[in-house]
Protein backbone atom coordinates (compact mmCIF):
# COMPACT_ATOMS: atom_id res chain seq x y z
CA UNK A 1 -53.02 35.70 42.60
CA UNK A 2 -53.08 38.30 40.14
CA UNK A 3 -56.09 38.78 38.21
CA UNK A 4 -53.45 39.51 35.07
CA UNK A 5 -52.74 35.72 35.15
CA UNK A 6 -53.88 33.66 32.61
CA UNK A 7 -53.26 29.96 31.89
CA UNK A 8 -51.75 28.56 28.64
CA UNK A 9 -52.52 25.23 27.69
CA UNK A 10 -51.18 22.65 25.09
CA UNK A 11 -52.88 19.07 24.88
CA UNK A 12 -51.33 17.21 22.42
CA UNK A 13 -51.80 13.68 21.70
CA UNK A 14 -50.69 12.09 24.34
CA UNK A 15 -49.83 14.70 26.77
CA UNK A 16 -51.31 18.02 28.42
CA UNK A 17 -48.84 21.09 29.61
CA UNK A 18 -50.05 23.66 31.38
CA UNK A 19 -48.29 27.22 32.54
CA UNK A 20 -49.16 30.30 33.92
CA UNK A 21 -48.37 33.51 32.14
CA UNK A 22 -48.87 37.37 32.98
CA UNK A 23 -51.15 38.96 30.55
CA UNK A 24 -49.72 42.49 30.79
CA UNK A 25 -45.83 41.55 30.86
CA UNK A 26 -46.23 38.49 28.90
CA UNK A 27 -43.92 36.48 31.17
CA UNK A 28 -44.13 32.66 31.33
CA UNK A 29 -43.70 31.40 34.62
CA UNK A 30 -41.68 28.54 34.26
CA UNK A 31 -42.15 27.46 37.78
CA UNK A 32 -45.39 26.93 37.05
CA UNK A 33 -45.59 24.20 33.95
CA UNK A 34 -46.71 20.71 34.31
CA UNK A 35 -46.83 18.36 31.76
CA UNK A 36 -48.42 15.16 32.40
CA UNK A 37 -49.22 11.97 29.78
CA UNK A 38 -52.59 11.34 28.47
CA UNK A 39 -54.18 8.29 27.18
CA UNK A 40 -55.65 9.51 24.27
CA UNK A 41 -57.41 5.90 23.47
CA UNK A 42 -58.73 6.34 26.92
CA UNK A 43 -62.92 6.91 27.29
CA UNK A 44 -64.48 10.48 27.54
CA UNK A 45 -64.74 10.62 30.76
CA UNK A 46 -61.30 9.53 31.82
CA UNK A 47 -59.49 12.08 29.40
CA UNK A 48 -61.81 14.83 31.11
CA UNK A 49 -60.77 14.02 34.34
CA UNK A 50 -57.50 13.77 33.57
CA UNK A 51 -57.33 17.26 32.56
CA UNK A 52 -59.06 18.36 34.94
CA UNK A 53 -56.76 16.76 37.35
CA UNK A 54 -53.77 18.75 35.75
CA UNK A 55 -55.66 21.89 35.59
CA UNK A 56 -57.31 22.50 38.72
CA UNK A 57 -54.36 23.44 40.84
CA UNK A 58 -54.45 26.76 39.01
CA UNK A 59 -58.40 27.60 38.68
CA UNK A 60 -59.03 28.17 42.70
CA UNK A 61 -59.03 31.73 41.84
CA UNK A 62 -62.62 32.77 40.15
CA UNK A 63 -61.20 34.84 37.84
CA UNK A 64 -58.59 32.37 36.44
CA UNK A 65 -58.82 32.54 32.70
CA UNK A 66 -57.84 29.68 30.66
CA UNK A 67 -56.34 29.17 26.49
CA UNK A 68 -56.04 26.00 25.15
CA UNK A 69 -54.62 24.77 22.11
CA UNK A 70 -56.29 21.46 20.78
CA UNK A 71 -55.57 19.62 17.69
CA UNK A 72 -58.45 19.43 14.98
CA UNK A 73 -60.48 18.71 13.44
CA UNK A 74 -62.58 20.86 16.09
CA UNK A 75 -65.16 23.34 16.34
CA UNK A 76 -63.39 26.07 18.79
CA UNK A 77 -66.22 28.59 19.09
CA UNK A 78 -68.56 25.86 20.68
CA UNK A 79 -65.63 23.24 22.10
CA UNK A 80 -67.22 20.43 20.10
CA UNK A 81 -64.56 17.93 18.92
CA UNK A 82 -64.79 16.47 15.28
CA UNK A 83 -61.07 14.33 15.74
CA UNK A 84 -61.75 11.09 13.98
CA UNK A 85 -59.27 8.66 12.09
CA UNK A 86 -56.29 9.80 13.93
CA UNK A 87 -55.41 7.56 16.81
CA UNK A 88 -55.91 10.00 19.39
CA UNK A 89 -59.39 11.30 21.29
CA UNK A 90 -61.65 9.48 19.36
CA UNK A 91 -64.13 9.05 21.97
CA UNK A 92 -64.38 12.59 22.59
CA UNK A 93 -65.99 12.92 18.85
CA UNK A 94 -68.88 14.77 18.58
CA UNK A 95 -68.86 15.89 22.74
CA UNK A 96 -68.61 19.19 23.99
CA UNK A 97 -65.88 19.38 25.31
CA UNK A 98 -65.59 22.86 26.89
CA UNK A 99 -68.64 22.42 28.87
CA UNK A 100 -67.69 19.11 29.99
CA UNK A 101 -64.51 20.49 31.19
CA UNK A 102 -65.20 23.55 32.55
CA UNK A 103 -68.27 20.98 34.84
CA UNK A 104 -65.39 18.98 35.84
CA UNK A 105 -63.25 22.55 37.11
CA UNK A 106 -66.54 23.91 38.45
CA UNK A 107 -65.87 27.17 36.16
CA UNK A 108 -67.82 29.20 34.14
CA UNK A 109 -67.73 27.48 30.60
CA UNK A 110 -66.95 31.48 29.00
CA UNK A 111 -63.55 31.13 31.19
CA UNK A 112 -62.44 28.90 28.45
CA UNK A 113 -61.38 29.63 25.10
CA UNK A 114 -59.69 27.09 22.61
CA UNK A 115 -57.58 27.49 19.31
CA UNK A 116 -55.84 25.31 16.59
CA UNK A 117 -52.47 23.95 17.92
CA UNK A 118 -50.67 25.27 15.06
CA UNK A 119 -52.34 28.74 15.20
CA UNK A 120 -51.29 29.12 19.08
CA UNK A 121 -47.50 28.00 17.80
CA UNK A 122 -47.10 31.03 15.46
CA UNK A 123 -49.49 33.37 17.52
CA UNK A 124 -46.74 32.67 20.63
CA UNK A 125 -44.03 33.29 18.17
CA UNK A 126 -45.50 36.79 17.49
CA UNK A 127 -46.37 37.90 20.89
CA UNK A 128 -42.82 36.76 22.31
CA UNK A 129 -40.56 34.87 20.08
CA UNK A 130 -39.32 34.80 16.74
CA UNK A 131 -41.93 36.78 14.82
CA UNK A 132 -42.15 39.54 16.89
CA UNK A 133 -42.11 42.96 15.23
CA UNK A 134 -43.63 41.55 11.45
CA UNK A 135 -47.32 42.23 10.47
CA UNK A 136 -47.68 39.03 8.01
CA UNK A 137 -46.29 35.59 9.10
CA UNK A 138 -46.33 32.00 8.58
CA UNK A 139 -45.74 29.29 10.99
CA UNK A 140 -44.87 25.56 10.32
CA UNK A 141 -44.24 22.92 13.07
CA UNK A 142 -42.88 19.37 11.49
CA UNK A 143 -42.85 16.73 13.72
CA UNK A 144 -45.28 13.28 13.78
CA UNK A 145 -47.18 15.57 11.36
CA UNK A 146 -47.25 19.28 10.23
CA UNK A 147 -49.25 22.07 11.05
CA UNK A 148 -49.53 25.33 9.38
CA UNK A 149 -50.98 29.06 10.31
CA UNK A 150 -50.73 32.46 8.99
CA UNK A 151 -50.79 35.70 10.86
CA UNK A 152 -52.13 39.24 9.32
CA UNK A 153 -51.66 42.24 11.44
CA UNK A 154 -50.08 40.10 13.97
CA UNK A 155 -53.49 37.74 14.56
CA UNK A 156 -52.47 34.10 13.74
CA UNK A 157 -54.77 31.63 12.03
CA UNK A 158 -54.59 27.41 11.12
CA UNK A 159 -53.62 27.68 7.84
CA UNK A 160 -55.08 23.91 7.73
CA UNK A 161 -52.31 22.66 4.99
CA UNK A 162 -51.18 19.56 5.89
CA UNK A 163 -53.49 17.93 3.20
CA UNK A 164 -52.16 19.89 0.10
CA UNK A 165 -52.32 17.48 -2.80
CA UNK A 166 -48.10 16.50 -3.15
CA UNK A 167 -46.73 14.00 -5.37
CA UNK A 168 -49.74 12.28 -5.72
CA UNK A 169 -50.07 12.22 -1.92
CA UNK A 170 -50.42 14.99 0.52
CA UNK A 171 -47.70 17.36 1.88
CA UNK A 172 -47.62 15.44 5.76
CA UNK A 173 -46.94 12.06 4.30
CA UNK A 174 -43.55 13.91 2.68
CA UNK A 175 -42.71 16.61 5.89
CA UNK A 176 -43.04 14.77 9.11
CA UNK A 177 -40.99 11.64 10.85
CA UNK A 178 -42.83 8.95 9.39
CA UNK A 179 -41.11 10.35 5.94
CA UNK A 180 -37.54 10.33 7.55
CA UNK A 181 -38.24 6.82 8.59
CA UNK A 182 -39.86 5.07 5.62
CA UNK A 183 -37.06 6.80 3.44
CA UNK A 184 -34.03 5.89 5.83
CA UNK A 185 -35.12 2.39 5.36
CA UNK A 186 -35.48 2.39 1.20
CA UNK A 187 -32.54 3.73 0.83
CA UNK A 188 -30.75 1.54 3.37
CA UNK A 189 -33.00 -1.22 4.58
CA UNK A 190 -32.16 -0.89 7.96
CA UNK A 191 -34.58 0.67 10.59
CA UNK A 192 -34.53 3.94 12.65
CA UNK A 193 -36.74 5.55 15.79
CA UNK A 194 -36.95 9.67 14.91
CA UNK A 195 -34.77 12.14 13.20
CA UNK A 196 -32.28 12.61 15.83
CA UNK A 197 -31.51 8.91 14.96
CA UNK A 198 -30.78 10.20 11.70
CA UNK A 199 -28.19 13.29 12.87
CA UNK A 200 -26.69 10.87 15.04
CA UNK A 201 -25.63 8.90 12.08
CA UNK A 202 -25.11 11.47 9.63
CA UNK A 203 -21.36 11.42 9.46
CA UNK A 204 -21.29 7.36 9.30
CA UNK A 205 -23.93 6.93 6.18
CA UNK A 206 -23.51 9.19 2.93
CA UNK A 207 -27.79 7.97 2.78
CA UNK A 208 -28.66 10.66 5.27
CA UNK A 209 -27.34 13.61 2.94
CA UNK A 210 -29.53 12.24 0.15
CA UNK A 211 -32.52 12.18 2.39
CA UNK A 212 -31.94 15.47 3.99
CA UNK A 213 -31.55 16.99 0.65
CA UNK A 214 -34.68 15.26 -0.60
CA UNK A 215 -36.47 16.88 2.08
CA UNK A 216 -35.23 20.71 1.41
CA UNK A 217 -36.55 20.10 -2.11
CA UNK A 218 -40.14 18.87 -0.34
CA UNK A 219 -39.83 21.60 1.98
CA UNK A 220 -38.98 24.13 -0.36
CA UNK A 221 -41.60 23.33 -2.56
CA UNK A 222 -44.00 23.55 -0.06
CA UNK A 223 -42.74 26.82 1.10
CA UNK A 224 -43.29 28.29 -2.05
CA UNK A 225 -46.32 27.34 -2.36
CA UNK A 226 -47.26 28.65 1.09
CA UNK A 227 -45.41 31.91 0.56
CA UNK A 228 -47.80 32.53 -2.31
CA UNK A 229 -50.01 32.21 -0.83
CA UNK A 230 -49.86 34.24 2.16
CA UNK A 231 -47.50 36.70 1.07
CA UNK A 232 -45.85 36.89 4.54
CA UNK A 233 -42.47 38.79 5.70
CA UNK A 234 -41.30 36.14 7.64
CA UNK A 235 -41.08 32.04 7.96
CA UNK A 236 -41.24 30.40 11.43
CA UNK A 237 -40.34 26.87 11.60
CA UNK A 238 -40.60 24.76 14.82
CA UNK A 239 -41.86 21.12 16.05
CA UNK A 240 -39.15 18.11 16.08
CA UNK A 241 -37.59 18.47 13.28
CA UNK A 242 -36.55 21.77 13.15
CA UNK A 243 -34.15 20.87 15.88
CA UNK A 244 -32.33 19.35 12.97
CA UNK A 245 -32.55 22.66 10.53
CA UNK A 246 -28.75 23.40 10.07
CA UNK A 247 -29.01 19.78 7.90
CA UNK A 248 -31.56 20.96 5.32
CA UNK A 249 -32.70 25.09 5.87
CA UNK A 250 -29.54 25.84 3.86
CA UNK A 251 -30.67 23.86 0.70
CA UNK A 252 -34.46 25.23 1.34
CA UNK A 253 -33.43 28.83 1.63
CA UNK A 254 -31.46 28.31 -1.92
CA UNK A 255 -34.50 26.16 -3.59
CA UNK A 256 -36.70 29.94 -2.28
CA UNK A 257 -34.15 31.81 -4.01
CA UNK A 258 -34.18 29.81 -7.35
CA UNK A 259 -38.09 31.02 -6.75
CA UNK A 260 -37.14 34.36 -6.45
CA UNK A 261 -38.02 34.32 -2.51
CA UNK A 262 -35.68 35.63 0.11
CA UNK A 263 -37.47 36.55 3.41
CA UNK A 264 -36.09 35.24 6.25
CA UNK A 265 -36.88 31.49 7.51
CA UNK A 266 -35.87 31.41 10.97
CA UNK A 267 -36.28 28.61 13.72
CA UNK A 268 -38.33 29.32 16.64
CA UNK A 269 -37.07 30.80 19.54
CA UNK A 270 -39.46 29.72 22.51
CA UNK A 271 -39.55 26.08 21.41
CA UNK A 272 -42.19 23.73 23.02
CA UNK A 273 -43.30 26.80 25.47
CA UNK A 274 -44.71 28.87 21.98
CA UNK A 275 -48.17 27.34 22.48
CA UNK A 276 -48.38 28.52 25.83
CA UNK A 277 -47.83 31.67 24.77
CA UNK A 278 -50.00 31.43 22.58
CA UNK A 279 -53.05 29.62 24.02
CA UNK A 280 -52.79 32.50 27.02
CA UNK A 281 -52.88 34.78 24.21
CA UNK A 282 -56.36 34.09 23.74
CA UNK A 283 -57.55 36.54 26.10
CA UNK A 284 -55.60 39.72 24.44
CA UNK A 285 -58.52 40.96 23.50
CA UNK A 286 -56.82 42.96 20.86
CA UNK A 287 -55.33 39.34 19.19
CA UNK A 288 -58.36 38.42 18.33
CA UNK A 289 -59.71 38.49 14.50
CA UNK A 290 -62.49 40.35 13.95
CA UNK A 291 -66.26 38.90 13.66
């Protein structure tokens, strides 16, 4: 195997995917993913293994190279993991968990590196999707929750904005399924699964076009807000949702305009394989910030 391999990793919260990519053409090898489930609830030790399980098909070589992206809270410069409150890994709190898994692959514990979920999302973007080509970027992924980064000089950061004070509440509890849901059934007292539920029944209840345009004006609020921010030349939106952007980016690109913001807000273009891109990024040397 080519020592220009590296793999990409995505652990989520209840699954791990895994692919190999080629650091100097940048090419995903789709042949290669696995995705497997993961008990999040499960003990330490089992959610180790079971990683380990998935990943050591591709670490016989000794000079395999790994990138994951992890959810947080979570220290990535020592692998220590500070998730807690969040129905998923909560036995790993407080563990090392780089060392422990790089024990369990019998690898070095410097082959690993680790990086916000949301921050490997945009930086895969960059490298070889949507966001290619711009020096200043934001990301956003909306699914079960939201995560946020922002790139300067094409390095991408967690932007760590899912808690920004919103209506008395925070911004997730107003951009993610769980808003979709409890909305749907206020409006209409009747009960749905996800948000392709909701596009299913768009053209049978006139509800769904008040909820979708509820959610521009969240969404372009929160935008805005971002966009200040960050001053960036370019949105990226991706996770669950954004498979159902035709029914609200309209409204959110005209809310930005009332704002006197027009850079472009495009969906992503590498889907759920952007954070293998961008956990393999890790080790372009030249992608990483400065210390």
């Amino acid at each position: 195997m080519k020592n220009t391999m590296v793999l990409g990793v995505d652990i989520g919260g209840s699954h791990i995917t895994a692919g190999l990519l080629d650091r100097e053409t940048r090419v995903l090898l789709t042949d290669s993913i696995i995705r497997c489930k993961i008990n999040s609830a499960d003990t330490a030790q089992n959610i180790i293994e079971a990683w380990a399980s998935v990943l050591k098909g591709f670490t016989e070589s000794s000079t395999m190279r790994i990138g994951i992206a992890m959810p947080g809270p979570f220290d990535y410069e020592q692998g220590i993991s500070y998730i807690k409150g969040l129905e998923k890994y909560e036995s790993l709190y407080g563990k090392k968990v780089k060392q422990l898994l790089a024990n369990a692959l019998g690898i070095p514990e410097d082959h690993i590196r680790l990086k916000n979920d949301a921050g490997c999302f945009l930086q895969g973007e960059i490298v070889a999707g949507s966001a290619q080509g711009y020096s200043r970027s934001i990301g956003l992924t909306i699914g079960t929750g939201i995560g946020t980064a922002a790139a300067k000089h094409g390095v991408a950061e967690d932007a760590d904005l899912w808690k920004t004070p919103m209506k008395g509440d925070i911004a997730e509890n107003f951009l993610s399924t769980r808003w979709f849901v409890k909305r749907y059934h206020q409006l209409t007292r009747k009960e749905i699964h996800d948000v392709k539920h909701l596009c299913d029944l768009l053209e049978k209840d006139p509800a769904l076009h008040t909820i979708f345009h509820e959610f521009a004006e969240n969404l372009g609020d929160f935008l805005t807000y971002f966009i200040h921010q960050e001053n960036p030349e370019v949105v990226v939106i991706g996770g669950n949702i954004s498979n159902a952007s035709h029914h609200f980016l309209p409204a959110v690109q005209d809310k930005l305009a009332k704002n006197s913001i027009t850079l472009p807000i495009v969906k992503s273009t590498l889907g759920e394989h952007a954070v293998l891109h961008g956990s393999a990024a890790l080790w372009n040397e030249q992608l990483q910030p400065a210390k």
